[in-house]
Protein backbone atom coordinates (compact mmCIF):
# COMPACT_ATOMS: atom_id res chain seq x y z
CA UNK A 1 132.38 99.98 97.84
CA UNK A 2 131.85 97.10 99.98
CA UNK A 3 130.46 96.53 103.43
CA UNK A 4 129.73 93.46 105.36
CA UNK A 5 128.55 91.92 108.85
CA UNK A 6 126.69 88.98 110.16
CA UNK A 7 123.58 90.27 108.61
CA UNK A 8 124.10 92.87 106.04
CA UNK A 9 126.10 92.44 102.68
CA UNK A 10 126.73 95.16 100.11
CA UNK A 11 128.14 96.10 97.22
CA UNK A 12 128.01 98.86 95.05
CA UNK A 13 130.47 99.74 92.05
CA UNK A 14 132.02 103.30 91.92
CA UNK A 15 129.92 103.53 88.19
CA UNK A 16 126.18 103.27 89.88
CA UNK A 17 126.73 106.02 92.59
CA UNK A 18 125.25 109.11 91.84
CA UNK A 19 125.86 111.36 95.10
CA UNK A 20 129.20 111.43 97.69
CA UNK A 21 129.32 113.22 100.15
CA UNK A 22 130.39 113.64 103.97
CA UNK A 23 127.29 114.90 106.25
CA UNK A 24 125.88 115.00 109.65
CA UNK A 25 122.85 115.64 111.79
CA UNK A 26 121.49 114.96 115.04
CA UNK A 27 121.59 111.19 114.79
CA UNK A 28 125.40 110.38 113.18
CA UNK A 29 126.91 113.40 113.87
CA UNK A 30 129.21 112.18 111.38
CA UNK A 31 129.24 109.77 108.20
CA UNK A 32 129.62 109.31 104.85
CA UNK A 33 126.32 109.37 102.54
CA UNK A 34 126.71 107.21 99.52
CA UNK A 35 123.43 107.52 97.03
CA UNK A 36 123.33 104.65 94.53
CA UNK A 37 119.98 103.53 92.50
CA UNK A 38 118.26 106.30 94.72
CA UNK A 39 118.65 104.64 97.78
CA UNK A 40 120.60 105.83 100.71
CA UNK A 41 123.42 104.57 102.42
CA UNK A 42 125.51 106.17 105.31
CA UNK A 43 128.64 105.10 106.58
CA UNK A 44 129.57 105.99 110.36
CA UNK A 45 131.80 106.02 113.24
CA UNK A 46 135.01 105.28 110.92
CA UNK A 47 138.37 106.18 112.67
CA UNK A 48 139.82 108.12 110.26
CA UNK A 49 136.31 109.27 108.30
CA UNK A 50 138.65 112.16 106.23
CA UNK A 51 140.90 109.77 104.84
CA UNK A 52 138.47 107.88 103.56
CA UNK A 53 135.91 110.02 102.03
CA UNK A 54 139.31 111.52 100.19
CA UNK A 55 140.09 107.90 98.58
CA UNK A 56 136.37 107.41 98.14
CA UNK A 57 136.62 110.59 96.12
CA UNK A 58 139.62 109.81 94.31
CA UNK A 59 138.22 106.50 93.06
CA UNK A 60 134.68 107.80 92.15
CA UNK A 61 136.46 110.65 90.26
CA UNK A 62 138.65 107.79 88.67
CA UNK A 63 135.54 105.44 87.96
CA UNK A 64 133.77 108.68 86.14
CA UNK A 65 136.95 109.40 84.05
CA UNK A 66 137.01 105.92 82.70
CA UNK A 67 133.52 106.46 81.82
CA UNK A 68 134.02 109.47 79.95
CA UNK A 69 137.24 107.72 78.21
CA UNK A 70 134.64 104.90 77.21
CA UNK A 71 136.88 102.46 78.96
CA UNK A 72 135.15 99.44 80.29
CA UNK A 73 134.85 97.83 83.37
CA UNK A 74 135.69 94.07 83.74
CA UNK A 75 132.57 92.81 84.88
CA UNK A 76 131.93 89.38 86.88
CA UNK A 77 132.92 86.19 85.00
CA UNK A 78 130.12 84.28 83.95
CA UNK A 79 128.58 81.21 85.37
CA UNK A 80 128.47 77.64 83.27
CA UNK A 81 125.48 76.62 85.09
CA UNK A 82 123.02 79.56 86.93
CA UNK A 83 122.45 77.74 89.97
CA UNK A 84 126.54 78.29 90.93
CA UNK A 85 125.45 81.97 91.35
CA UNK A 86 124.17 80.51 94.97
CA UNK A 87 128.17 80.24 95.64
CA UNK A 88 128.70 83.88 95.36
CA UNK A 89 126.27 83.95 98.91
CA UNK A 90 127.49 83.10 102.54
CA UNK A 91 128.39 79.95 103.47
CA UNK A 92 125.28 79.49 105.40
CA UNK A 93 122.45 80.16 103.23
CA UNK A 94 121.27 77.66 102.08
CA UNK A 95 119.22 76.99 98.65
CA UNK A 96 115.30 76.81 99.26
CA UNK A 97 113.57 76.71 95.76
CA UNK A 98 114.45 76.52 92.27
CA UNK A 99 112.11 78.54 89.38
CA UNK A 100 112.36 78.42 85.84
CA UNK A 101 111.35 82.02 84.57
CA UNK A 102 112.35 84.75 81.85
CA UNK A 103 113.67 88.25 83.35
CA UNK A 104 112.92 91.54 81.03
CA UNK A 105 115.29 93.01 80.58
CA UNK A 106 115.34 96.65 80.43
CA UNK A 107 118.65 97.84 78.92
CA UNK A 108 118.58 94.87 76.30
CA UNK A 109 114.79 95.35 75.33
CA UNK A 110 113.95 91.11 75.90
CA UNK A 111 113.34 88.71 78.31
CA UNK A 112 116.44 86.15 79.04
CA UNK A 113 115.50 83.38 80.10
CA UNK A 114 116.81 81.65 83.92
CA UNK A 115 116.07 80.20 86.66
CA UNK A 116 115.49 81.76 90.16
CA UNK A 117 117.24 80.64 93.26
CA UNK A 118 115.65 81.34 96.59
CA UNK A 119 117.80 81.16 99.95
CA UNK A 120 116.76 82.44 103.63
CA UNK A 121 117.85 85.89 102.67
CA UNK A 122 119.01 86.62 99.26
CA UNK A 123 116.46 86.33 95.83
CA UNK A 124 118.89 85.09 93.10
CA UNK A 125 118.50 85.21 89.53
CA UNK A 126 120.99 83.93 86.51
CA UNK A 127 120.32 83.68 82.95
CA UNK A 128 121.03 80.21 81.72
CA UNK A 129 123.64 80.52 79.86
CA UNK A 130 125.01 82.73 83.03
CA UNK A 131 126.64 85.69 80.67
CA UNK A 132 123.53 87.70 80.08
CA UNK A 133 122.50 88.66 83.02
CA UNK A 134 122.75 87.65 86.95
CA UNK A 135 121.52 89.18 90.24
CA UNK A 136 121.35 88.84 93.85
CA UNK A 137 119.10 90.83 96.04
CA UNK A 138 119.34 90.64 99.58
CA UNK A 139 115.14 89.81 100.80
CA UNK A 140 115.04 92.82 103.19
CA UNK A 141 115.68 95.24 99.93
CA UNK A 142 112.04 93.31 98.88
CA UNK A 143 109.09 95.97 99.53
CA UNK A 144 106.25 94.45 97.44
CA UNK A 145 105.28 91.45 95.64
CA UNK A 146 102.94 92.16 92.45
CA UNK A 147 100.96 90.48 90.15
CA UNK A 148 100.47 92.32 87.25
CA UNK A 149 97.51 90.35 85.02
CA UNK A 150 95.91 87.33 87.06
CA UNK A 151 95.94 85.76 83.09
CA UNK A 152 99.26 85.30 83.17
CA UNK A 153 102.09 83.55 85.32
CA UNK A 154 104.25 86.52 86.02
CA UNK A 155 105.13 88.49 88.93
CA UNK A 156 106.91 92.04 89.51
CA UNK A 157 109.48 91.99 92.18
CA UNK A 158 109.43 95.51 93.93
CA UNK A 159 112.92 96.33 95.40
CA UNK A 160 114.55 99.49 96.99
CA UNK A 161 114.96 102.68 95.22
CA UNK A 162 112.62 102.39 92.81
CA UNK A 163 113.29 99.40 91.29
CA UNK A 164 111.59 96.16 90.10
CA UNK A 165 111.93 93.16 88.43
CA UNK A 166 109.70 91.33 86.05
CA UNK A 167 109.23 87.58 86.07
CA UNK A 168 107.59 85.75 83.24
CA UNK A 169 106.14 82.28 82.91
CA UNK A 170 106.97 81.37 86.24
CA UNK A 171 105.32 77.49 86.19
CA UNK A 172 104.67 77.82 90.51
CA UNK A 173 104.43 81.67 90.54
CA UNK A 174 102.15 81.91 93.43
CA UNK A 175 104.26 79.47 95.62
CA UNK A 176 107.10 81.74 94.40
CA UNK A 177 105.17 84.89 95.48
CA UNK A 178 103.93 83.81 99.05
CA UNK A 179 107.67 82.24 99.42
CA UNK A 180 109.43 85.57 98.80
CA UNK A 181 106.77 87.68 101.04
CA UNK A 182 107.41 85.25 103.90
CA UNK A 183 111.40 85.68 103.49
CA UNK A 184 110.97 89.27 103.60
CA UNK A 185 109.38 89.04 106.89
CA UNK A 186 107.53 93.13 106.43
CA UNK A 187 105.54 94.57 104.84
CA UNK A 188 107.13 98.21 104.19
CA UNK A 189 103.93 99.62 103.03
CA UNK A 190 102.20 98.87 106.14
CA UNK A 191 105.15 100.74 107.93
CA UNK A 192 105.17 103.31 106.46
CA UNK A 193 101.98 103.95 106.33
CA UNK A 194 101.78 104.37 110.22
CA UNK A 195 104.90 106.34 110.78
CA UNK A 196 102.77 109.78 110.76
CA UNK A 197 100.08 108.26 112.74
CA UNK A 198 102.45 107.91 115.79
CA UNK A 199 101.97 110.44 118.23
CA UNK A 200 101.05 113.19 115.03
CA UNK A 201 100.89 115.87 117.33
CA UNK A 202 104.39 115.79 119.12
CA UNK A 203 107.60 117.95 117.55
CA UNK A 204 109.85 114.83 117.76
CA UNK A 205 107.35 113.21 114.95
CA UNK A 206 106.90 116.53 112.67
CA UNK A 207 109.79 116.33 111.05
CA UNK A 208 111.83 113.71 108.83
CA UNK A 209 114.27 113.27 111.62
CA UNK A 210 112.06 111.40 114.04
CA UNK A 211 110.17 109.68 111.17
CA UNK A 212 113.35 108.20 109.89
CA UNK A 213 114.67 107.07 113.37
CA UNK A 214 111.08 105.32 113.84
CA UNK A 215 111.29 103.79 110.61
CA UNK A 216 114.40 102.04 111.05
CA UNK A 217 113.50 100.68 114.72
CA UNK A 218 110.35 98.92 113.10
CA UNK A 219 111.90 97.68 110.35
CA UNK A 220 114.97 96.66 112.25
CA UNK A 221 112.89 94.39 114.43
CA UNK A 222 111.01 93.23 111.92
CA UNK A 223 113.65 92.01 110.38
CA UNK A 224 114.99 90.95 113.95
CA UNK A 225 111.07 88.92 114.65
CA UNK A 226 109.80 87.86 111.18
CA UNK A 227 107.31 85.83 113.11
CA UNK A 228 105.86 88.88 114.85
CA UNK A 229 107.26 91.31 112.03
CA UNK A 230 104.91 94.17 111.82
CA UNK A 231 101.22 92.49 110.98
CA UNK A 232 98.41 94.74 110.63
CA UNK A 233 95.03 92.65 112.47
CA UNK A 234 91.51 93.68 112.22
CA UNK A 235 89.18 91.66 114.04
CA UNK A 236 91.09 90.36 116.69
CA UNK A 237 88.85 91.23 120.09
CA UNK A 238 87.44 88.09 121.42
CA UNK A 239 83.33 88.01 122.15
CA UNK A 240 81.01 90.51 120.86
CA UNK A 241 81.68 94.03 120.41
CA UNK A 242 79.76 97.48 120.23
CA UNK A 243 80.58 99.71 117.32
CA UNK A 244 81.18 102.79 119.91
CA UNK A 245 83.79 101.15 121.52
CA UNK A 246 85.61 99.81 118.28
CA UNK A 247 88.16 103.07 117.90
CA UNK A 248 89.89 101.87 121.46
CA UNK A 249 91.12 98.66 119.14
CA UNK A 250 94.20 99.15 117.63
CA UNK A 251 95.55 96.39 115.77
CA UNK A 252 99.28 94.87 116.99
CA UNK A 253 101.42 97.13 114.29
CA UNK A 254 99.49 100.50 115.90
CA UNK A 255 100.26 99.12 118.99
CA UNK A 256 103.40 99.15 118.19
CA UNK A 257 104.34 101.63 116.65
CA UNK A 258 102.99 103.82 119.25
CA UNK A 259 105.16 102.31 121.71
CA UNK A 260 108.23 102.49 119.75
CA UNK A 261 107.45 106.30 119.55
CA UNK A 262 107.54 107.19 123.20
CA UNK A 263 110.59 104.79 123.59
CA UNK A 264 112.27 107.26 121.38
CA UNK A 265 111.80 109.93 123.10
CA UNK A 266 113.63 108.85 126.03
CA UNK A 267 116.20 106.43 124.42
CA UNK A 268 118.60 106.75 121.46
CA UNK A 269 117.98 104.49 118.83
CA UNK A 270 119.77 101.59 119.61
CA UNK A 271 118.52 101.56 123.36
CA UNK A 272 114.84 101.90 121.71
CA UNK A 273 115.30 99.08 119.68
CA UNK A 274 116.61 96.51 122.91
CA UNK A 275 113.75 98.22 125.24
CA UNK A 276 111.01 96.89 122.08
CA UNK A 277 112.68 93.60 121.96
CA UNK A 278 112.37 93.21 125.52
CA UNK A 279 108.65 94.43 125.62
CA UNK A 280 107.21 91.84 122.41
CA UNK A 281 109.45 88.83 123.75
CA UNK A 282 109.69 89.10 127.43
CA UNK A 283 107.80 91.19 128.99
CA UNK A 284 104.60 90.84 126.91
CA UNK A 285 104.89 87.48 125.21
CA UNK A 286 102.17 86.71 122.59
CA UNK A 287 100.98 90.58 122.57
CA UNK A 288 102.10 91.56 119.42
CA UNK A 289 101.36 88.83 116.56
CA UNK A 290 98.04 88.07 114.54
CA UNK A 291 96.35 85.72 117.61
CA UNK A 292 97.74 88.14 120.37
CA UNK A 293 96.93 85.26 122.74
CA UNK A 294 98.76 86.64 126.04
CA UNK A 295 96.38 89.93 125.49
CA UNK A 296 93.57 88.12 125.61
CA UNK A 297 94.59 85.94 128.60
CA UNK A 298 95.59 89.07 130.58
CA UNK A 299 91.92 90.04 129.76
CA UNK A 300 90.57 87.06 131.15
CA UNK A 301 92.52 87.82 134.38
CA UNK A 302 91.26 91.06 134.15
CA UNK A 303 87.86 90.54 134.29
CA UNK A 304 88.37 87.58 137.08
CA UNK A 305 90.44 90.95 139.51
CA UNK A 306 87.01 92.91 138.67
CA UNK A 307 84.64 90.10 139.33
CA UNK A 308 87.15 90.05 142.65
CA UNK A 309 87.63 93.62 143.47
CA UNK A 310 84.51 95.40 141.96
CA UNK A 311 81.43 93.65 142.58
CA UNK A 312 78.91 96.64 143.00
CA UNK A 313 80.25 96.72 139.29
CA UNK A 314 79.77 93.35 138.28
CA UNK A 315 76.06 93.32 139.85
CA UNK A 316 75.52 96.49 137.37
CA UNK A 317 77.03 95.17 134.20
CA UNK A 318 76.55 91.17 134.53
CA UNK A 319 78.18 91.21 130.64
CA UNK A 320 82.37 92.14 131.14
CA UNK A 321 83.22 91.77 127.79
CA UNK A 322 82.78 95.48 127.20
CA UNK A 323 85.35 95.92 129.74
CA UNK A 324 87.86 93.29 127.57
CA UNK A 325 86.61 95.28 124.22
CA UNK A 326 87.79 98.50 125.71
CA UNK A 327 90.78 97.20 128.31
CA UNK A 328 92.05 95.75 124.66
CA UNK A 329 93.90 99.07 124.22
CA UNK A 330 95.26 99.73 127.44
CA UNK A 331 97.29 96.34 127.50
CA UNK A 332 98.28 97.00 124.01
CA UNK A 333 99.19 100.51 124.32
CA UNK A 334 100.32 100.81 128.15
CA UNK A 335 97.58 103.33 127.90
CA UNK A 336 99.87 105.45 126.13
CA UNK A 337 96.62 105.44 123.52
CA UNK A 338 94.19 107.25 126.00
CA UNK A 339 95.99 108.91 128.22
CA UNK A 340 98.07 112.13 127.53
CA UNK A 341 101.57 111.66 126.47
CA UNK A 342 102.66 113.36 129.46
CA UNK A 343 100.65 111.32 131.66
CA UNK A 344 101.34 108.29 129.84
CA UNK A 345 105.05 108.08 130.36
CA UNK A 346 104.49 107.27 134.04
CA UNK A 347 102.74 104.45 133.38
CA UNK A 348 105.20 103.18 131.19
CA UNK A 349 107.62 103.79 133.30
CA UNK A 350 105.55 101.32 136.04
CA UNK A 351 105.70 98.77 133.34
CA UNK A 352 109.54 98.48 132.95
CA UNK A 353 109.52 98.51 136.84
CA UNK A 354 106.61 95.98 137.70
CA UNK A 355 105.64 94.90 134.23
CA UNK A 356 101.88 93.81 133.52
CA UNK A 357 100.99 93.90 137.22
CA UNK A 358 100.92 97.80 136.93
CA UNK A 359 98.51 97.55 133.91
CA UNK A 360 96.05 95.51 135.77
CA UNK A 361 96.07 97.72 138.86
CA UNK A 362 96.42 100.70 137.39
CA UNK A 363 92.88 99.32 135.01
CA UNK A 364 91.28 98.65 138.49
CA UNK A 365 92.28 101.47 139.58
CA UNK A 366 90.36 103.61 136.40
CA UNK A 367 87.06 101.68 136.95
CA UNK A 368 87.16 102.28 140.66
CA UNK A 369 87.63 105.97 140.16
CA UNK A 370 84.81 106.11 138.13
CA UNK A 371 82.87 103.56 139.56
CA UNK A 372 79.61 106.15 140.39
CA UNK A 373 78.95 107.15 136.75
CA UNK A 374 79.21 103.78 135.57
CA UNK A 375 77.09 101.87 137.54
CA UNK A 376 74.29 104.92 136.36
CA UNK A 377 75.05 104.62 133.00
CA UNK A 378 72.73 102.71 130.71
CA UNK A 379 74.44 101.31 128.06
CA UNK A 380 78.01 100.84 126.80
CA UNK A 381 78.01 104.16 124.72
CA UNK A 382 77.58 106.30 127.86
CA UNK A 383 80.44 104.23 129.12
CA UNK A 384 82.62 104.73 126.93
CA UNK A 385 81.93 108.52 127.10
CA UNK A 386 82.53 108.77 130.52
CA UNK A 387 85.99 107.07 130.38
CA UNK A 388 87.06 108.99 127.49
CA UNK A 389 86.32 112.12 129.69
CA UNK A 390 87.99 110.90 132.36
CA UNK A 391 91.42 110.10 130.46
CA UNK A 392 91.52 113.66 128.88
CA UNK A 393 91.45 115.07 132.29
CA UNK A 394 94.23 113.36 133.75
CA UNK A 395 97.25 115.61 134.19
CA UNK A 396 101.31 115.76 135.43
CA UNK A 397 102.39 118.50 137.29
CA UNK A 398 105.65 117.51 137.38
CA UNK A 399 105.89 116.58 133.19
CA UNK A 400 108.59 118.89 131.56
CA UNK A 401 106.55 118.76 128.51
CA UNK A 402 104.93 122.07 127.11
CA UNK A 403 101.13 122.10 127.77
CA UNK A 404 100.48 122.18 124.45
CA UNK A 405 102.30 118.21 123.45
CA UNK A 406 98.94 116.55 123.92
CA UNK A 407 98.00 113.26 123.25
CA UNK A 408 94.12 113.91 123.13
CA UNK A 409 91.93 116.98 124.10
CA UNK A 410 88.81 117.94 124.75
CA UNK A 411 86.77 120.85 124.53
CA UNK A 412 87.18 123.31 127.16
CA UNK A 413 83.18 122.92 128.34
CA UNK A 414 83.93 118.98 128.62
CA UNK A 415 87.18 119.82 130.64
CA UNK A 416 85.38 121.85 133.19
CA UNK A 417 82.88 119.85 134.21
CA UNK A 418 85.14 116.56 134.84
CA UNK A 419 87.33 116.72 137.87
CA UNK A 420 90.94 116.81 136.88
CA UNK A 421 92.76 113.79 138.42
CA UNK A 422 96.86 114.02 138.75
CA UNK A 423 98.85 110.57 137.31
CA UNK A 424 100.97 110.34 140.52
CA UNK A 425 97.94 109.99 143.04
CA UNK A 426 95.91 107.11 140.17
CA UNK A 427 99.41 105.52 139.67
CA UNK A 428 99.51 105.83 144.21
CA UNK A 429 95.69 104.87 144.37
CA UNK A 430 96.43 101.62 142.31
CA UNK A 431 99.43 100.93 144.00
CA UNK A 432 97.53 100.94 147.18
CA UNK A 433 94.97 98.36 145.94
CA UNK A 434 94.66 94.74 146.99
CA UNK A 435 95.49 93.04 144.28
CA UNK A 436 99.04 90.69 144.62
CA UNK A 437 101.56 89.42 142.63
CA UNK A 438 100.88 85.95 143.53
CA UNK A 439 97.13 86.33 142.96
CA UNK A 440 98.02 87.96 139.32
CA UNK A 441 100.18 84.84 138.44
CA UNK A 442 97.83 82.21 139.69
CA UNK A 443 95.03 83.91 137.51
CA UNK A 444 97.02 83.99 134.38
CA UNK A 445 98.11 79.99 134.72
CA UNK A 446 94.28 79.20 135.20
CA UNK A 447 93.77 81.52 132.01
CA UNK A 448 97.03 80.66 130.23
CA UNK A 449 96.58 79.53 126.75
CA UNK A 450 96.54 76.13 126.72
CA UNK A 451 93.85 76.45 128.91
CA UNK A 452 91.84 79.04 126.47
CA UNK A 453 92.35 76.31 123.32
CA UNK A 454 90.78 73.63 125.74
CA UNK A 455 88.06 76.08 126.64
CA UNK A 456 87.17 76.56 122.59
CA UNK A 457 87.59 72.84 121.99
């Protein structure tokens, strides 16, 4: 079975599948799943789908019958020289590094010995003789990068579907190991990891269907991005930083991933995927990589519009940086981290209309509401408290979502004695402020990030 496309290249012989069969569900209503080496592979949209599962059936049947009639299969020809296995690649990768190693070897009980070729996308590997053994693995199938005993010079290649691969006496084996976690471009731990930590408490996320569909976004723009990927960031918030207000961080990855999940809700797949791409490289440039430099200078402007538009504020708390500390989430987010989902779709739905404009009113617009209980509040604990109360109580009448798809709650003592604020009139209320377009722009040249490496220089 072969497949190919600009990006993708596969092959899989009739004797390594283990599982063929036709299937559906409420993403391909229709396709052909193909299980080889554990891993999955579905084949869609095919004009005539029952004509080919039917040869596909006929030929595994075929391949298994051969098998059983211990005939063999003519396997590839062999290579005079290993480094000619780069010609079985497309014409425009191009070779990157060269490694002398030994490959055990499972099914033969030794280690052969080779050399591994390294292109933009595919980790090669040919014995030297080129008879014993050669592979090619496309870098995306990469999941992990190992080192088994820091004694030695080997490395363990993780792959798909429970696989690996076990260099030995690699001469450069950490160049080799930072060289092939760079090609990959992800780290599929990381991703995974997060997938149930997007919006837990929502239906669409409780079940394998919506995990999947979010799995394959992010790793389809990682893959699409390697220099934004999907990087996990700790301490990334600029200045100093209270300890009470450190949960409103999330690094870039959470950020996104959180994002990605409400696009899904309202978006197939595909349309998810294009709405993300326009988010981290157009709309919100520099957000979402490990220096997240245009968050930081859209806090900058932020606490210039409160400095501007808040001053009984400012004369109250002469140190903003608590306000860029916990702001950090909203940019990253869209406030779809503190608000409820239900309330937070509007706001998104400002963003794809007036972009990061709608952020920055819509933050005035939060401090002004509140603007009584913080100026009497006496240190950045009780601050954080009282916006954390105020974001659980804000509601949509008109959301079609059940009442009981929250975001975040709050006990029912808390809820009563906060005033319940509807989306549409804060969204109407920030809207109505006096903060321009023009002024926004000017603010973020003056703060742009040239500017910022002059200021730490």
């Amino acid at each position: 079975v072969c497949y190919a496309d600009s990006a993708v290249k596969l092959i899989i012989s009739w004797d390594e599948i283990w599982r063929l069969e036709k299937t559906s569900n409420v993403i391909l209503t229709e396709s052909i799943h193909v299980l080889a080496h554990g891993e999955d592979h579905y084949f869609s949209m095919l004009l005539h789908l029952n004509e080919t599962f039917v040869i596909m059936e006929q030929l595994a049947n075929y391949s298994i019958k051969r098998l059983f009639d211990k005939e063999a299969f003519q396997g590839e020809p062999a290579l005079s020289d290993p480094l000619q296995i780069t010609k079985r690649l497309p014409k425009e990768q191009n070779l990157l590094e060269v490694h002398e190693s030994f490959l055990w070897v499972p099914f033969s009980h030794f280690n052969t010995l080779g050399k591994i070729c390294l292109s933009e996308n595919y980790l090669c590997f040919a014995s030297q003789d080129g008879s014993q053994c050669h592979i090619i693995i496309p870098m995306r199938e990469v999941i992990n990068v190992e080192k088994p005993d820091s004694s030695s010079r080997a490395l363990t290649v993780c792959v798909r579907g429970k696989r690996a691969l076990r260099f030995s006496e690699v001469r450069d084996y950490q160049r080799l190991a930072n060289t092939i976690r760079s090609r990959c471009g992800i780290s599929a731990n990381e991703i995974e990891r997060d997938l149930h930590r997007s919006l837990p408490e929502h239906p669409a996320f409780q079940s394998d269907t919506g995990i999947s569909a979010l799995r394959r976004v992010l790793t389809a723009y990682a893959y699409r991005n390697p220099k934004i990927g999907y990087c996990q960031v700790n301490d990334i918030t600029p200045g100093s930083q209270d300890s009470s207000c450190r949960s409103y961080l999330p690094a870039p990855a959470d950020a996104m991933n959180i994002l990605t999940s409400v696009l899904l809700l309202y978006a197939k797949e595909e349309e998810a995927f294009w709405l993300l791409v326009a988010v981290c490289e157009r709309m919100l440039p520099d957000y979402f990589n490990r220096r997240i430099i245009g968050a930081l200078v859209d806090q900058a402007v932020f606490e210039d519009l409160i400095r501007e538009n808040l001053p009984q504020l400012v004369e109250h708390m002469t140190d903003l940086s608590f306000f860029s500390s916990v702001s950090l989430s909203w940019f990253l987010t869209l406030f779809i981290s503190v608000l409820p989902i239900e309330s937070a779709v509007n706001v998104v739905d400002c963003f794809f209309y007036d972009g990061i404009k709608a952020i920055l009113q819509l933050g005035l617009a939060v401090l002004d509401f509140n603007l009584e209980a913080l100026v009497t509040c006496n240190d950045d604990a009780e601050a954080v408290t009282i916006l954390n109360r105020f974001f659980d109580s804000v509601t949509n009448k008109d959301s079609p979502l059940p009442p009981t798809v929250q975001q975040a709650s709050v006990g029912n003592n808390e809820q009563a004695s906060h005033i319940s604020v509807d989306i549409s009139e804060l969204i109407q209320e920030a809207y109505e402020g006096i903060i321009n377009l023009f002024n926004i722009c000017f603010l973020r040249s003056e703060w742009s990030p040239s500017f910022l490496l002059k200021k730490s220089t």
